[in-house]
Structures are given as C-alpha cells and as structure tokens.
N, C-alpha and C. Protein backbone atom coordinates (compact mmCIF):
# COMPACT_ATOMS: atom_id res chain seq x y z
N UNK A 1 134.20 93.47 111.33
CA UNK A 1 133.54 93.52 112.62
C UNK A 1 132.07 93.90 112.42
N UNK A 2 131.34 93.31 113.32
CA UNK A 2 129.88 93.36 113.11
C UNK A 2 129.17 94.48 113.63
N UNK A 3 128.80 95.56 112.96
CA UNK A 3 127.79 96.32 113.91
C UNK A 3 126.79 96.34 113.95
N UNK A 4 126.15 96.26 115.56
CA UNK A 4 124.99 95.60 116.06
C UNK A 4 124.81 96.68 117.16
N UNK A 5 123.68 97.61 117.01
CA UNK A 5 123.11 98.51 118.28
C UNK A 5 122.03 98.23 118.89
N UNK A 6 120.87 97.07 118.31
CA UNK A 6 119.90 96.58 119.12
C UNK A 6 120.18 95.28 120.06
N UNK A 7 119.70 95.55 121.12
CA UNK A 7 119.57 94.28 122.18
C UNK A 7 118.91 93.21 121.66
N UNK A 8 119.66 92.35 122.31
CA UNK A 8 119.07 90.72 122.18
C UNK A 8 117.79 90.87 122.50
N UNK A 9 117.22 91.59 123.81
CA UNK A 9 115.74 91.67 123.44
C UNK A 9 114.61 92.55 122.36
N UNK A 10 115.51 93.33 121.74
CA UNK A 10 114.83 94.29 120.79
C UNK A 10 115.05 93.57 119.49
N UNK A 11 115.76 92.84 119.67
CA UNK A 11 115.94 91.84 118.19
C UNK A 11 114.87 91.08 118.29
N UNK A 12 114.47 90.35 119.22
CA UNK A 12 113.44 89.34 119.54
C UNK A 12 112.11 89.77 120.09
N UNK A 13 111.90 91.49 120.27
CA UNK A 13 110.57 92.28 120.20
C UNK A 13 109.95 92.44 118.99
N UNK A 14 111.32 92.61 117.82
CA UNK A 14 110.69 92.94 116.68
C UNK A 14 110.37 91.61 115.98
N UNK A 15 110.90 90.77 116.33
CA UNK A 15 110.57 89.39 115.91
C UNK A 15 109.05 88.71 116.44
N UNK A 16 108.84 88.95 117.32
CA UNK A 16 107.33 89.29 118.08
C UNK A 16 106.76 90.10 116.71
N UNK A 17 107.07 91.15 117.06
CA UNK A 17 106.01 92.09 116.24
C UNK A 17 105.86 91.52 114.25
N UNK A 18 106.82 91.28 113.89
CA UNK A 18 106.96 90.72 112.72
C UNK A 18 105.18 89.89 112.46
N UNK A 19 105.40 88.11 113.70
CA UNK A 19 104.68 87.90 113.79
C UNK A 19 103.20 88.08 113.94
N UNK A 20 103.20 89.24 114.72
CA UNK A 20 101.52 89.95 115.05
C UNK A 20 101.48 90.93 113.68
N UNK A 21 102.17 91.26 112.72
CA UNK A 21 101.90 91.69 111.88
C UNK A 21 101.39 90.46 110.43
N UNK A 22 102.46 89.63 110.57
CA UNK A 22 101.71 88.29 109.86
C UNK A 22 100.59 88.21 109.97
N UNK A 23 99.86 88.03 111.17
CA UNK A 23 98.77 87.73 111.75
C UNK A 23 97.84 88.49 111.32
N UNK A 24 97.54 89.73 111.49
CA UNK A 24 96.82 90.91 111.35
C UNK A 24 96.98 90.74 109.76
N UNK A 25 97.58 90.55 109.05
CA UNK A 25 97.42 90.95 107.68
C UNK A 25 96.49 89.77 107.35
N UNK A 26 97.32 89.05 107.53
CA UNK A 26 96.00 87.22 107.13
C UNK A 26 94.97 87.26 107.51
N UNK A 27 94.63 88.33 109.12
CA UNK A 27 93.14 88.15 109.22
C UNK A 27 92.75 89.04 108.00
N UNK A 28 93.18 90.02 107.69
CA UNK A 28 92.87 90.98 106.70
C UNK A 28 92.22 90.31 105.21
N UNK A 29 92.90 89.48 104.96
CA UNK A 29 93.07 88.77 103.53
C UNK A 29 91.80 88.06 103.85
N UNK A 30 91.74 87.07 104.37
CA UNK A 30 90.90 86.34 105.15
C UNK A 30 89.11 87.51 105.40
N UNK A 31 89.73 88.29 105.90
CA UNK A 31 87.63 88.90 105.87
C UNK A 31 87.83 89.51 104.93
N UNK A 32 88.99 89.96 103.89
CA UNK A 32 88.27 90.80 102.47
C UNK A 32 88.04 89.06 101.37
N UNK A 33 88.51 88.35 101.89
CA UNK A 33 88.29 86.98 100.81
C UNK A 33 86.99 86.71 101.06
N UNK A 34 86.29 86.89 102.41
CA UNK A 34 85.23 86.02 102.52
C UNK A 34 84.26 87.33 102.38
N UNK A 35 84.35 88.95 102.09
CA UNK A 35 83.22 89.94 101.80
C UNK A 35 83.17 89.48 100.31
N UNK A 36 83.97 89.08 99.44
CA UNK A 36 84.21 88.37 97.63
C UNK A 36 83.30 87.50 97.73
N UNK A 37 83.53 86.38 98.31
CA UNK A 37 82.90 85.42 98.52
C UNK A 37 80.89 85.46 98.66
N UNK A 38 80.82 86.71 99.55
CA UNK A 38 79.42 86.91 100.03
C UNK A 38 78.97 87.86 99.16
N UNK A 39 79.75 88.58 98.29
CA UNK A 39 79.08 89.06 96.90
C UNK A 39 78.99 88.44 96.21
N UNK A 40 79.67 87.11 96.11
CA UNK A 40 79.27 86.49 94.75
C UNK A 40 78.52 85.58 95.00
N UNK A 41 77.76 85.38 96.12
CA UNK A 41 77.05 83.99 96.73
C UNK A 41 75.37 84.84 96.93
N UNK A 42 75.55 86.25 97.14
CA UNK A 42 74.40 87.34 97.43
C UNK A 42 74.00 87.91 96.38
N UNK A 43 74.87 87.79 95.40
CA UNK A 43 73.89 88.50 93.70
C UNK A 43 74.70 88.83 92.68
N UNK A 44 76.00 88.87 93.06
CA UNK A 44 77.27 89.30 91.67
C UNK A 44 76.83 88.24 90.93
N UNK A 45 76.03 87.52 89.89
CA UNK A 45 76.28 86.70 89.55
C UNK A 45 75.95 87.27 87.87
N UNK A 46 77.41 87.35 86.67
CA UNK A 46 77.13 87.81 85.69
C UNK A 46 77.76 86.66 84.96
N UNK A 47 76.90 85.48 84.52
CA UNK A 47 77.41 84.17 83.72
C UNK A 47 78.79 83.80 84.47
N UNK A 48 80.00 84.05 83.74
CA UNK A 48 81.33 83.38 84.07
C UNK A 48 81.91 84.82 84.51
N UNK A 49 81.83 85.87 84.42
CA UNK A 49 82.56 87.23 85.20
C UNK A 49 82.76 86.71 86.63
N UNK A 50 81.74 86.16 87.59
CA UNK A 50 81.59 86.62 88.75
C UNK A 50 82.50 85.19 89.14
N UNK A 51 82.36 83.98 88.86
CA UNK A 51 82.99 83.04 88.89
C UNK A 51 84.60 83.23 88.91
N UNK A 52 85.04 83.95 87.28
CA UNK A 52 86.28 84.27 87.23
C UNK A 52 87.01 85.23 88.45
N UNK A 53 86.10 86.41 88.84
CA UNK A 53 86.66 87.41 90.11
C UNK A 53 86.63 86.40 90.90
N UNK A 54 86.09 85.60 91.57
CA UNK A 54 85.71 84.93 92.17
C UNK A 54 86.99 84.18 92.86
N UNK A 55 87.18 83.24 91.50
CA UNK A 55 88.44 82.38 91.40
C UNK A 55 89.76 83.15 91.54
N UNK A 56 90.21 84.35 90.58
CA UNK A 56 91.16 85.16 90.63
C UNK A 56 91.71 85.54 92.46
N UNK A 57 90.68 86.05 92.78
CA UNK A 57 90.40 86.77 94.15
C UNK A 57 90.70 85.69 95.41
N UNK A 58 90.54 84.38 95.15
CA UNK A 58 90.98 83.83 95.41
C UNK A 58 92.51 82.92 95.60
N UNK A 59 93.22 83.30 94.60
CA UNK A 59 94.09 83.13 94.11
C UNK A 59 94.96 84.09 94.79
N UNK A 60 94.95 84.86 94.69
CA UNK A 60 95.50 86.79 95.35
C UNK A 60 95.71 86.39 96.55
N UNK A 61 94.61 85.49 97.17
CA UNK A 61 94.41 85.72 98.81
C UNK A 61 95.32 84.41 99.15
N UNK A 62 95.43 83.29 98.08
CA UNK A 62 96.31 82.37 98.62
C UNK A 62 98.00 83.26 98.73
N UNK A 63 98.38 83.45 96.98
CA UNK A 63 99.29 84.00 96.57
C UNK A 63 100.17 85.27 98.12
N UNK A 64 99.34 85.57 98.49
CA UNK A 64 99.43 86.95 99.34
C UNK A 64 99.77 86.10 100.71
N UNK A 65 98.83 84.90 101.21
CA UNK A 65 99.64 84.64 102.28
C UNK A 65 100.81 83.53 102.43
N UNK A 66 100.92 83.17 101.08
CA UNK A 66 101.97 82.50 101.02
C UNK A 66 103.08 83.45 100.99
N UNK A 67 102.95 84.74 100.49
CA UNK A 67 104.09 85.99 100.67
C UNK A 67 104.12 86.34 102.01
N UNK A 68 103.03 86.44 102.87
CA UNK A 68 103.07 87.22 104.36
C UNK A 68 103.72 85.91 105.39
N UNK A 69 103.55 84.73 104.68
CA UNK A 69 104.34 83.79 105.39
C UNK A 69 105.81 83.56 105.90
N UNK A 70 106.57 84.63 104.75
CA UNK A 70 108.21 85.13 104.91
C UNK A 70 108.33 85.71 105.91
N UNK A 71 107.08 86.28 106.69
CA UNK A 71 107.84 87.32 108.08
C UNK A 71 107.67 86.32 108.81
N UNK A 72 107.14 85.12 109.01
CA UNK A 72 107.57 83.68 110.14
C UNK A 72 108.99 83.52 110.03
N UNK A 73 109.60 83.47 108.46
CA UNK A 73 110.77 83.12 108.20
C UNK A 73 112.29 84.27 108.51
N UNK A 74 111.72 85.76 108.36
CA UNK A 74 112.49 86.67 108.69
C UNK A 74 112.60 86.74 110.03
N UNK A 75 111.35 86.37 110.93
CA UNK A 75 110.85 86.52 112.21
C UNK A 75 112.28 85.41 113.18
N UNK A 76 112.20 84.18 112.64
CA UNK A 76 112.77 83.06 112.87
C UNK A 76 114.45 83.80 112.90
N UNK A 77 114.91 83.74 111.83
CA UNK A 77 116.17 84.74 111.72
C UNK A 77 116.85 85.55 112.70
N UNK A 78 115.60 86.58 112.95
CA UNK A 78 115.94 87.54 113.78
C UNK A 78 116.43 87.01 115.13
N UNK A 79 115.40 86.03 115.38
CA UNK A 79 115.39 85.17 116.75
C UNK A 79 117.30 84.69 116.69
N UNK A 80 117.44 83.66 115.45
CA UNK A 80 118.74 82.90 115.82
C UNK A 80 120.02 84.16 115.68
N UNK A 81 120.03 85.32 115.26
CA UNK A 81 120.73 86.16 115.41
C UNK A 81 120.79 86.74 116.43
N UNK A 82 120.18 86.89 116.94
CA UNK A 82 120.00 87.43 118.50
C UNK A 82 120.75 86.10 119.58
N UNK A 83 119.99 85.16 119.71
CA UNK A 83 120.37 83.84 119.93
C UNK A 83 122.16 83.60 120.27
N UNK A 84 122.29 83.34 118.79
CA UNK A 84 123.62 83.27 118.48
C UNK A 84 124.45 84.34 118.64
N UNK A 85 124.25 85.64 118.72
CA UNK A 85 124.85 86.64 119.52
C UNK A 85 125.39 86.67 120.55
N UNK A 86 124.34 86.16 121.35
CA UNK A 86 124.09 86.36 122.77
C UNK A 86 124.84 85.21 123.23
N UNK A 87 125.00 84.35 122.81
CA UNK A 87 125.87 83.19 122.85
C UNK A 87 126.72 83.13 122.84
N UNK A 88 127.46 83.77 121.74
CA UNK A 88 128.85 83.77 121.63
C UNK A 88 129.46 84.79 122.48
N UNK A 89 128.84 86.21 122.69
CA UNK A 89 128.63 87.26 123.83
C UNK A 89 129.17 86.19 125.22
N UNK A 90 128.48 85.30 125.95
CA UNK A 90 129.35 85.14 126.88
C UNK A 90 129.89 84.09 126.41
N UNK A 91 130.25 83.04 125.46
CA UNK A 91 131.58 82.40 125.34
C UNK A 91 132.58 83.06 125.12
N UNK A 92 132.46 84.33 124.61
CA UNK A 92 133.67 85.00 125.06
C UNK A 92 134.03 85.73 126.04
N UNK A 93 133.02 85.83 126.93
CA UNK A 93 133.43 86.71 128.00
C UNK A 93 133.50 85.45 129.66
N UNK A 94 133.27 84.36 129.54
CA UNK A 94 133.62 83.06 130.31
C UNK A 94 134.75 82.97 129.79
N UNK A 95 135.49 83.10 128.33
CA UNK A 95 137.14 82.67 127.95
C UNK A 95 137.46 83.92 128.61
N UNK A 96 137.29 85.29 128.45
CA UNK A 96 138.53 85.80 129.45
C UNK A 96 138.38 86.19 130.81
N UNK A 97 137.64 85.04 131.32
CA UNK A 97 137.91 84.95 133.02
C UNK A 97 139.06 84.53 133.22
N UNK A 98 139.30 83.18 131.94
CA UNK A 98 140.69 82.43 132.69
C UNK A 98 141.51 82.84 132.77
C-alpha cells in the first residue's frame, strides 16, 4: 500500500516550484557565463590561459544546465503522480457508488 500525505495540489506546488528553481539557477549560470565572458573580452587575455578558462567555463555552464534540466523531468513526474492519483482516487470512489 502506498503512502502518500501530500495533496494533489502540494504535489503539483512543488512541481511549480521545482520549475522556478530551474529557472533561477539558469539565469544564474547564464550572468556568471556572460561576467567570464566580459573578463576575457575586457583584458584577461594571457596567450591560450584565458581562451582555455574561457572554453572550460563554458563547458561547466552547458554541462550544468543540461543537469538543472532534470528538475523539468522530476517536475513532470511529480505532475503525473499526482494526476494519476487523483484519478484513480475517484475511479474508485464512482465504483463504490454502485
């Protein structure tokens, strides 16, 4: 037997929030990628060092939101569990009307 103490809507609040946390982090990644970017375009420039941070730092920032992209996918989850809960919640409670 399944135990389940959050509501169908607190399943699908935190599934909300999941999302606005996605969000907020990518903007994050996103203005520390582009302060990298404006140091190395404004004077970091040491032969191939600044190039390599450069590139690396870049890499991090893809790498990172291709990881922060899983809370769309946990987010999604949460949703069809709730969903499908809630579903079966009154198909069984329409079967014992009859």
């Amino acid at each position: 037997m399944a135990n389940i103490s959050a509501s169908y809507e607190d399943m699908r609040s935190r599934a909300r929030q999941l999302r606005a946390t996605r969000d907020t982090i990518n903007q994050s990644l996103t203005a520390a990628r582009q302060q990298v970017d404006n140091l190395v375009s404004s004077g970091f420039v040491i032969d191939s060092a600044s190039d390599t941070f450069q590139a690396s730092y870049r890499e991090f920032t893809a790498s990172g939101a291709r990881t922060i992209d899983s809370l769309d996918a946990l987010s999604r989850n949460l949703e069809k569990i709730a969903s499908t809960s809630e579903e079966a919640d009154r198909d069984l409670g329409r079967q014992m009307k009859r």
